[in-house]
N, C-alpha and C. Protein backbone atom coordinates (compact mmCIF):
# COMPACT_ATOMS: atom_id res chain seq x y z
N UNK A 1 -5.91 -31.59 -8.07
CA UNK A 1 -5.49 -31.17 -6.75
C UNK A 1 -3.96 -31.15 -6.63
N UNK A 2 -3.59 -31.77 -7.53
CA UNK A 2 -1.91 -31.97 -7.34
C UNK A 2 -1.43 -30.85 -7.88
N UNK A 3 -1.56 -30.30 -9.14
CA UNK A 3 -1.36 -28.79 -9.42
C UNK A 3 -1.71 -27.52 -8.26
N UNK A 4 -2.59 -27.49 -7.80
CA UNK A 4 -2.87 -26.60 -6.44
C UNK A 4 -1.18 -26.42 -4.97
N UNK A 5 -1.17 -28.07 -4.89
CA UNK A 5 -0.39 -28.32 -4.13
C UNK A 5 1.13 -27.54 -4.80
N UNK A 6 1.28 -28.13 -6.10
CA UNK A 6 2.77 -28.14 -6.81
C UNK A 6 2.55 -26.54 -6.73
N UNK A 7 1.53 -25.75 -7.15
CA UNK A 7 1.49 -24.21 -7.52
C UNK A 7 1.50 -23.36 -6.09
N UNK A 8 1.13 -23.59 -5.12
CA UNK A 8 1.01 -23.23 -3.59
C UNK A 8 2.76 -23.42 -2.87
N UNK A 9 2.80 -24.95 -2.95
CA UNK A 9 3.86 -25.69 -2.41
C UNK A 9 5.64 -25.12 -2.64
N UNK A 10 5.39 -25.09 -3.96
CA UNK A 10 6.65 -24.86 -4.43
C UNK A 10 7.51 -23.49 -4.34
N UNK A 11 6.49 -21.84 -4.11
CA UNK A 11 7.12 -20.91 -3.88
C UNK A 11 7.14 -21.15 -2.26
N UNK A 12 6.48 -21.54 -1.54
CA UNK A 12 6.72 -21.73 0.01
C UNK A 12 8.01 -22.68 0.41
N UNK A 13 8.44 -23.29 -0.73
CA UNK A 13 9.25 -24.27 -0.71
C UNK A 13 10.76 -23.59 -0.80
N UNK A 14 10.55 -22.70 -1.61
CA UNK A 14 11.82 -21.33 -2.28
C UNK A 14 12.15 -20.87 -1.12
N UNK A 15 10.77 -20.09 -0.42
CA UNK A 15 11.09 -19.01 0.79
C UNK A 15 12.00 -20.04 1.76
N UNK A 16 11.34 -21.05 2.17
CA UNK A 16 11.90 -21.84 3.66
C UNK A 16 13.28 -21.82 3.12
N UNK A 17 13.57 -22.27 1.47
CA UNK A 17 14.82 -23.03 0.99
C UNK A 17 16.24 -21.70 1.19
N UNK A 18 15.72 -20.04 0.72
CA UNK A 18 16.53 -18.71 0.69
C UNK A 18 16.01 -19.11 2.36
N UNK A 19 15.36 -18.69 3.12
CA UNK A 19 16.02 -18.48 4.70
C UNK A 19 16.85 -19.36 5.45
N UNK A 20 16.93 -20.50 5.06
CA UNK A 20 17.92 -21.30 5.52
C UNK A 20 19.24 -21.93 5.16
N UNK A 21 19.52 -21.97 4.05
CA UNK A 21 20.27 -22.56 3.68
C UNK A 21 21.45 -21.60 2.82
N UNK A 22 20.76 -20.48 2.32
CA UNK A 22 21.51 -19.21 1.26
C UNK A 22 22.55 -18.94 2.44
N UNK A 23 22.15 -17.98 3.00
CA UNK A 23 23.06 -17.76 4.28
C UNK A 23 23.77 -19.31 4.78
N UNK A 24 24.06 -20.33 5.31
CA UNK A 24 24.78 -20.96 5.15
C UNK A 24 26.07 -21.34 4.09
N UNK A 25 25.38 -21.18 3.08
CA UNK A 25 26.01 -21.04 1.18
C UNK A 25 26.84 -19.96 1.59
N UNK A 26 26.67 -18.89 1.66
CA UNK A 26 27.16 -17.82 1.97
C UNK A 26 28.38 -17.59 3.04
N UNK A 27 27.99 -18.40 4.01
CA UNK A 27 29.06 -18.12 5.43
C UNK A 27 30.10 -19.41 4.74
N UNK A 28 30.26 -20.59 4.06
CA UNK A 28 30.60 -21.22 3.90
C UNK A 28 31.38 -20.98 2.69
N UNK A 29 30.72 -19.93 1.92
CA UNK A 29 31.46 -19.51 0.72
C UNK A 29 31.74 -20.87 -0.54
N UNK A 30 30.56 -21.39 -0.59
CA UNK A 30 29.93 -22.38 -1.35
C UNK A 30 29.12 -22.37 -2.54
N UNK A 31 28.74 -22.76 -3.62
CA UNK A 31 27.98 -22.43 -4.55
C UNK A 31 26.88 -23.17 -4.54
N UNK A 32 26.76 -25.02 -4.41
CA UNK A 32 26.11 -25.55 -4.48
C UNK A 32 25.88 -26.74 -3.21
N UNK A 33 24.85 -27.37 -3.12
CA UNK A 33 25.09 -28.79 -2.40
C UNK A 33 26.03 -29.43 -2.13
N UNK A 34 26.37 -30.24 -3.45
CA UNK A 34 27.67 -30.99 -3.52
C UNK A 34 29.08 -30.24 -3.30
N UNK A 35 28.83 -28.98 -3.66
CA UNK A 35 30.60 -28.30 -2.99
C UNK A 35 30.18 -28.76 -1.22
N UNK A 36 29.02 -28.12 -0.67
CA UNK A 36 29.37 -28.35 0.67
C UNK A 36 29.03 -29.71 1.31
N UNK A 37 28.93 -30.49 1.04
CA UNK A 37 29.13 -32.22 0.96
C UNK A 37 29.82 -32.43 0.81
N UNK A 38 31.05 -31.82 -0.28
CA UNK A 38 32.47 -32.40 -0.24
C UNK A 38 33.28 -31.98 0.85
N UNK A 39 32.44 -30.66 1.31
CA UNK A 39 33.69 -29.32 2.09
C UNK A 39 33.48 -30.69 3.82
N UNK A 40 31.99 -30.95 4.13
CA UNK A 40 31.64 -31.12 5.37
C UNK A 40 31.88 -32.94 5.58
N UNK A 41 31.95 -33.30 4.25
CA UNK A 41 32.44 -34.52 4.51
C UNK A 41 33.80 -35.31 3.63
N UNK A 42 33.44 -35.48 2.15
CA UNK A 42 34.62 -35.74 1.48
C UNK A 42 34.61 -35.87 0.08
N UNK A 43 35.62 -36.08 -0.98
CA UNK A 43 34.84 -35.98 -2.39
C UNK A 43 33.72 -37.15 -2.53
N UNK A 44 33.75 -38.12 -1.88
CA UNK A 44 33.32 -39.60 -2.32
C UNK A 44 31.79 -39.66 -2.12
N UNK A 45 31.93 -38.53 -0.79
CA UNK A 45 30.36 -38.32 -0.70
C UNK A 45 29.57 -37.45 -1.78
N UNK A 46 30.56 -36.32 -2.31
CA UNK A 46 29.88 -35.21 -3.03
C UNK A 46 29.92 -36.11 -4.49
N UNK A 47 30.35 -37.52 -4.46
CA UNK A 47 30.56 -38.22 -6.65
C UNK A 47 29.39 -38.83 -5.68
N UNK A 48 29.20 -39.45 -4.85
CA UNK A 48 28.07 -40.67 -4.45
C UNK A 48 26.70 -39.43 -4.67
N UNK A 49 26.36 -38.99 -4.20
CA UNK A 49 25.16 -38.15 -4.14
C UNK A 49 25.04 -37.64 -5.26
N UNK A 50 26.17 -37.22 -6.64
CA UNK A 50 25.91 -36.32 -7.68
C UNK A 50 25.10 -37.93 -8.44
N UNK A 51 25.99 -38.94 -8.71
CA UNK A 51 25.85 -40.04 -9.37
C UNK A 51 23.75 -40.38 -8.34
N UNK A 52 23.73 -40.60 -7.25
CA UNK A 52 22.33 -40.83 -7.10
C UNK A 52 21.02 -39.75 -7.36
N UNK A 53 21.89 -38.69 -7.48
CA UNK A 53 21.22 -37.93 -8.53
C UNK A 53 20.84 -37.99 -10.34
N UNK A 54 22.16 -38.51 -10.42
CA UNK A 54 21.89 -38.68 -12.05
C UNK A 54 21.28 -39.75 -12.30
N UNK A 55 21.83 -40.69 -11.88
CA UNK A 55 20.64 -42.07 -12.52
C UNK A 55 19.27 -41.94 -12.76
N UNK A 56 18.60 -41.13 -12.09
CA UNK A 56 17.07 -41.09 -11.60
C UNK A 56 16.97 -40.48 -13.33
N UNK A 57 18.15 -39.21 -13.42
CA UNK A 57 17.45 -38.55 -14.07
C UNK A 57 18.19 -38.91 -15.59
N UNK A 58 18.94 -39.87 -15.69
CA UNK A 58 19.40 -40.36 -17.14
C UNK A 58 18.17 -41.54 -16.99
N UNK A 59 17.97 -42.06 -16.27
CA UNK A 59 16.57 -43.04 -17.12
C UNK A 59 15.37 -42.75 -17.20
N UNK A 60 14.73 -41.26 -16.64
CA UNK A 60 13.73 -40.51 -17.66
C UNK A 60 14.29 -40.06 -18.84
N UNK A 61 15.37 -40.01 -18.96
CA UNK A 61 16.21 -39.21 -20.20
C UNK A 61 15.10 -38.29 -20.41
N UNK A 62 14.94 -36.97 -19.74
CA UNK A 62 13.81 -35.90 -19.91
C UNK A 62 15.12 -34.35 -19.78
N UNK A 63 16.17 -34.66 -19.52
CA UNK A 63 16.78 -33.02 -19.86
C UNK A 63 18.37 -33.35 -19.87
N UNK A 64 18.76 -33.35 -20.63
CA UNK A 64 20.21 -33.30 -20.89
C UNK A 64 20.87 -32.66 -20.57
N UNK A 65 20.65 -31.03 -20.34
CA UNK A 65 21.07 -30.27 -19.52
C UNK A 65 21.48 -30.81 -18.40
N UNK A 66 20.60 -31.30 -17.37
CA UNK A 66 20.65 -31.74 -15.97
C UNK A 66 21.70 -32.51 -15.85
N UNK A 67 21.52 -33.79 -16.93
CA UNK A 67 22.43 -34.50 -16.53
C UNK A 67 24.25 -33.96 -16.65
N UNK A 68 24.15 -33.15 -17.76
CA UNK A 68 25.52 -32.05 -17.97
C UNK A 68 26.09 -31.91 -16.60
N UNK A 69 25.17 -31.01 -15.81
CA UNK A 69 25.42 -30.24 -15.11
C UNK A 69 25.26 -30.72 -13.52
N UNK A 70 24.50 -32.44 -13.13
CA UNK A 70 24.87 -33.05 -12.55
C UNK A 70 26.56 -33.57 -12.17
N UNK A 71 26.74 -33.87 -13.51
CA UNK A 71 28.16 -35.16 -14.03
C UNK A 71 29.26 -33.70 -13.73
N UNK A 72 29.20 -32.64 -13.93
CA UNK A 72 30.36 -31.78 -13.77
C UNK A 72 30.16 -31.67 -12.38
N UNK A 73 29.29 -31.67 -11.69
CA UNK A 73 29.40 -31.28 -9.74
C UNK A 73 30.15 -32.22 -9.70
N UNK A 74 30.12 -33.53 -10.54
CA UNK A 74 30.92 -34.61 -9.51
C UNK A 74 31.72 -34.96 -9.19
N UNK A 75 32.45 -34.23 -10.80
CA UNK A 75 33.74 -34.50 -10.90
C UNK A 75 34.28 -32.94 -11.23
């Protein structure tokens, strides 16, 4: 049942994610999250949120990529 959910869930998840937030990205002239976390609050917030992002995902150690490309938003 959890596959149903993840396979249903996740393109409904896309649509809500492009109508709301792209256009914001856009008017803000932003690329990612953490640029506009730094823009709306400060860098400390956009290293605090990249870093509680990475931990999760350096101790699955499941994609190296990610963590790459976490650690450069942050800094």
């Amino acid at each position: 049942m959890r596959f149903v959910q993840y396979y249903f869930g996740l393109p409904l998840a896309m649509i809500v994610i492009c109508i709301t937030f792209i256009p914001i990205f856009q008017r803000l002239n932003v690329y990612t999250a953490y640029e506009y976390l730094e823009n709306r609050f400060d860098k400390k917030t956009r290293v605090l949120t990249s870093l509680l992002f990475l931990f999760p995902e350096a101790y699955q150690q499941e994609s190296a990529f990610t963590l790459r490309v976490s650690f450069y938003q942050a800094f």
